[in-house]
Protein backbone atom coordinates (compact mmCIF):
# COMPACT_ATOMS: atom_id res chain seq x y z
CA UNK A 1 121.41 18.41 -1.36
CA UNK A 2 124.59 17.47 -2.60
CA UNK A 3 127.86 18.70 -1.50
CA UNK A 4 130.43 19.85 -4.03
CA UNK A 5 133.78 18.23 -3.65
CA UNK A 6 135.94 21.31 -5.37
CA UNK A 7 138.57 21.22 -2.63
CA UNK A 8 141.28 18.80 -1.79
CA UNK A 9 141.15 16.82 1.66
CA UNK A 10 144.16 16.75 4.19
CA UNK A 11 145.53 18.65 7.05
CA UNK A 12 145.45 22.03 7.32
CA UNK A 13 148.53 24.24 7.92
CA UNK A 14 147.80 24.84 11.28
CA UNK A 15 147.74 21.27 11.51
CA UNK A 16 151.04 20.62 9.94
CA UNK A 17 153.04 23.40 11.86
CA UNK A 18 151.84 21.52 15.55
CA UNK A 19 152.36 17.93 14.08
CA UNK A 20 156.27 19.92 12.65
CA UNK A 21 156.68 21.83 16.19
CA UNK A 22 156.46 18.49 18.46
CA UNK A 23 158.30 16.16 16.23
CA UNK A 24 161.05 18.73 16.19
CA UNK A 25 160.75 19.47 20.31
CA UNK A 26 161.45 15.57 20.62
CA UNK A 27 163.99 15.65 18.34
CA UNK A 28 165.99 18.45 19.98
CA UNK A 29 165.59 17.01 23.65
CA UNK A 30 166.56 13.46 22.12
CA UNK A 31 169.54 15.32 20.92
CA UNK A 32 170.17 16.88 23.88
CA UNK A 33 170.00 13.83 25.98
CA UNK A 34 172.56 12.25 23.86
CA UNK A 35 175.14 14.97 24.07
CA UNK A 36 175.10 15.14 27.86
CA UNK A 37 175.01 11.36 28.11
CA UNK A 38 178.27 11.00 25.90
CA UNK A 39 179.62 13.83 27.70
CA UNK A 40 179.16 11.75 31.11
CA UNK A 41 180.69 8.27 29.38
CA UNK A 42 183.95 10.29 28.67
CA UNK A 43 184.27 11.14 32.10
CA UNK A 44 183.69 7.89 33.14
CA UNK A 45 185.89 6.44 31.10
CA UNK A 46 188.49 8.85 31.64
CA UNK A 47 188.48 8.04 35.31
CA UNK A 48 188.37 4.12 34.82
CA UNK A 49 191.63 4.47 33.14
CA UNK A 50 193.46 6.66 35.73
CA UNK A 51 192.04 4.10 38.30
CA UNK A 52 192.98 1.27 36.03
CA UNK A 53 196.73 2.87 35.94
CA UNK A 54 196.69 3.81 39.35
CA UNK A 55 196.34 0.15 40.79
CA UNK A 56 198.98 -0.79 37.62
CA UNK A 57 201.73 1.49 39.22
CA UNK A 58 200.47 0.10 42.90
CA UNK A 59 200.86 -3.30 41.75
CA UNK A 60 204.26 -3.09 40.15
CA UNK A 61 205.69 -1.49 43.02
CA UNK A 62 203.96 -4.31 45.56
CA UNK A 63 205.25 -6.75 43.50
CA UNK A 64 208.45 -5.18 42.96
CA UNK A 65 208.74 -5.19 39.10
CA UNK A 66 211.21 -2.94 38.45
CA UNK A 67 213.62 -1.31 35.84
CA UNK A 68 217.08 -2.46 35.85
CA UNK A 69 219.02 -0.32 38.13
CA UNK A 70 215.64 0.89 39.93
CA UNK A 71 215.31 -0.14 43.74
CA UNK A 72 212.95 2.77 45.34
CA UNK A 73 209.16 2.91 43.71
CA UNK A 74 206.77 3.57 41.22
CA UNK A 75 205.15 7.08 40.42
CA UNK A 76 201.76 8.65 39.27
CA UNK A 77 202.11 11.80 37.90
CA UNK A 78 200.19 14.13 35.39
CA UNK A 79 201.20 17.40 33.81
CA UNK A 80 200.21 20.79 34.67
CA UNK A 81 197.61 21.23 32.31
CA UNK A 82 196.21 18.09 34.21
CA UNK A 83 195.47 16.27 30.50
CA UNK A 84 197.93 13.62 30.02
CA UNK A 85 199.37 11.66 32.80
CA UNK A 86 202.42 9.03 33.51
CA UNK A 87 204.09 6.23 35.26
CA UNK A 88 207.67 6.01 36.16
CA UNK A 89 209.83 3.73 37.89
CA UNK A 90 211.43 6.53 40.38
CA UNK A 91 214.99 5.36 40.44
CA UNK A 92 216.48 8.29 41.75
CA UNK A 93 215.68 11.74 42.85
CA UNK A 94 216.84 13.10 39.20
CA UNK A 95 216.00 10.68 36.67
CA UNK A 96 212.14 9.08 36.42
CA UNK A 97 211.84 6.35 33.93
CA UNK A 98 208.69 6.64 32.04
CA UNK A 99 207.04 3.01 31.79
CA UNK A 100 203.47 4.31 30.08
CA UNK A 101 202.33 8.37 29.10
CA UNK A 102 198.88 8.54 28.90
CA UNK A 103 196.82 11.35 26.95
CA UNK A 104 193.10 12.26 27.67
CA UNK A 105 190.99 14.12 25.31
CA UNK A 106 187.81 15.87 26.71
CA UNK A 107 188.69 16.12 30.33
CA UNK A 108 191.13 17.57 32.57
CA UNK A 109 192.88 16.30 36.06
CA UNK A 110 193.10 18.36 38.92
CA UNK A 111 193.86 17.92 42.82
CA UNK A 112 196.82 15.10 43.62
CA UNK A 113 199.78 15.90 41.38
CA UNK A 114 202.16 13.00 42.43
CA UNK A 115 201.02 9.80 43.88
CA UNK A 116 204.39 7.31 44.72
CA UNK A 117 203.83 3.90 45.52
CA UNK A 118 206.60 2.21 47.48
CA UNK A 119 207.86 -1.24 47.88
CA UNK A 120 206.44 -4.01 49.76
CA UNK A 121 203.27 -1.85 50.56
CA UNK A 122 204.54 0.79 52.29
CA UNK A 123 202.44 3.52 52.96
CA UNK A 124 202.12 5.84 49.51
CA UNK A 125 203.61 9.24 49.62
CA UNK A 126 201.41 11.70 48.23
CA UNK A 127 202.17 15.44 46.57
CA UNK A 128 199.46 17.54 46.26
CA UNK A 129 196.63 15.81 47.89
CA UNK A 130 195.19 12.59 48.11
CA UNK A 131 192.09 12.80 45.42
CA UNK A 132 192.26 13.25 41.96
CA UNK A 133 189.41 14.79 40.27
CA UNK A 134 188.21 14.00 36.31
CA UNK A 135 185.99 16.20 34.59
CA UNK A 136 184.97 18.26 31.76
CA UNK A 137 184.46 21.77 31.20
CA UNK A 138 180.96 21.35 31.48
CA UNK A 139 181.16 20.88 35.38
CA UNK A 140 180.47 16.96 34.99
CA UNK A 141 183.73 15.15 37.16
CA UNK A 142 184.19 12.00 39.20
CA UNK A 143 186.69 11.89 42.19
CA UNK A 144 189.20 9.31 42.76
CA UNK A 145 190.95 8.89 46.00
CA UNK A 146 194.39 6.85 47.33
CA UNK A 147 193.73 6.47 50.89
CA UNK A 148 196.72 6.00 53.27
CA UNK A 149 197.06 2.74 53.52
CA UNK A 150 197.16 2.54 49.52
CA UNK A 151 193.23 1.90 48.96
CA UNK A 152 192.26 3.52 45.76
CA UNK A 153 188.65 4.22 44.81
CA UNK A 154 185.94 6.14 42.59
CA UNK A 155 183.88 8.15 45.31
């Protein structure tokens, strides 16, 4: 006996609504993923550049590039709000010349507040610590610390 083809073949809804529900599941964890990763690389990069201008102001001051006028050292400092930070040429106890200002977006700075790095490798004098931490305000940071000797590192 023959069979009576009065329906359409394909999937049934059931079918469609699983195939839907996992391709959406990957989708959302793919997402995910990528949010928390590019979270992560703006922390990293964040810190790179404050190490990067760390070992700047470390290296003027050892090789004794300064302002006109200056004799003393070279600063690292960043603002209360621990988002932008600077280097100055500390020529006296008053006056700071600013030789770059630096803004981050996305994370803050916390810990060390003032790093100054003197002449001739001298021991650094510190204000506020010795680390600096980088992070977001999802709890993702990255520590970077001026030992006393002057080494500077990522921990």
């Amino acid at each position: 006996m023959k069979k009576s083809s009065n329906y359409l073949s394909g999937f049934t809804i059931i079918e469609t609504l699983v195939t839907m529900f996992i391709a959406t599941s990957i989708i959302s964890l793919g997402i995910a993923s990528y949010v928390t990763f590019n979270r992560r690389q703006i922390v990293e990069q964040a810190t790179k550049k404050v190490l990067s201008d760390l070992r700047l102001a470390q290296s003027m001051a050892t090789n004794q590039e300064k302002p006109t006028g200056c004799t003393k050292l070279y600063g690292f400092s960043f603002n209360t709000a621990g988002t932008s930070y600077y280097i100055t040429a500390d020529c006296n106890p008053v006056l700071a010349t600013h030789i770059r200002d630096v803004s981050l977006t996305g994370v803050t700075m916390t810990g060390l507040s003032k790093v100054r790095f003197n002449v001739l490798g001298r021991k650094p004098e510190f204000t506020g610590g010795q680390s600096i931490s980088v992070g977001d305000s999802f709890g993702y940071s990255k520590t970077i610390t001026v030992g006393e000797g002057g080494e500077i590192k990522i921990n």
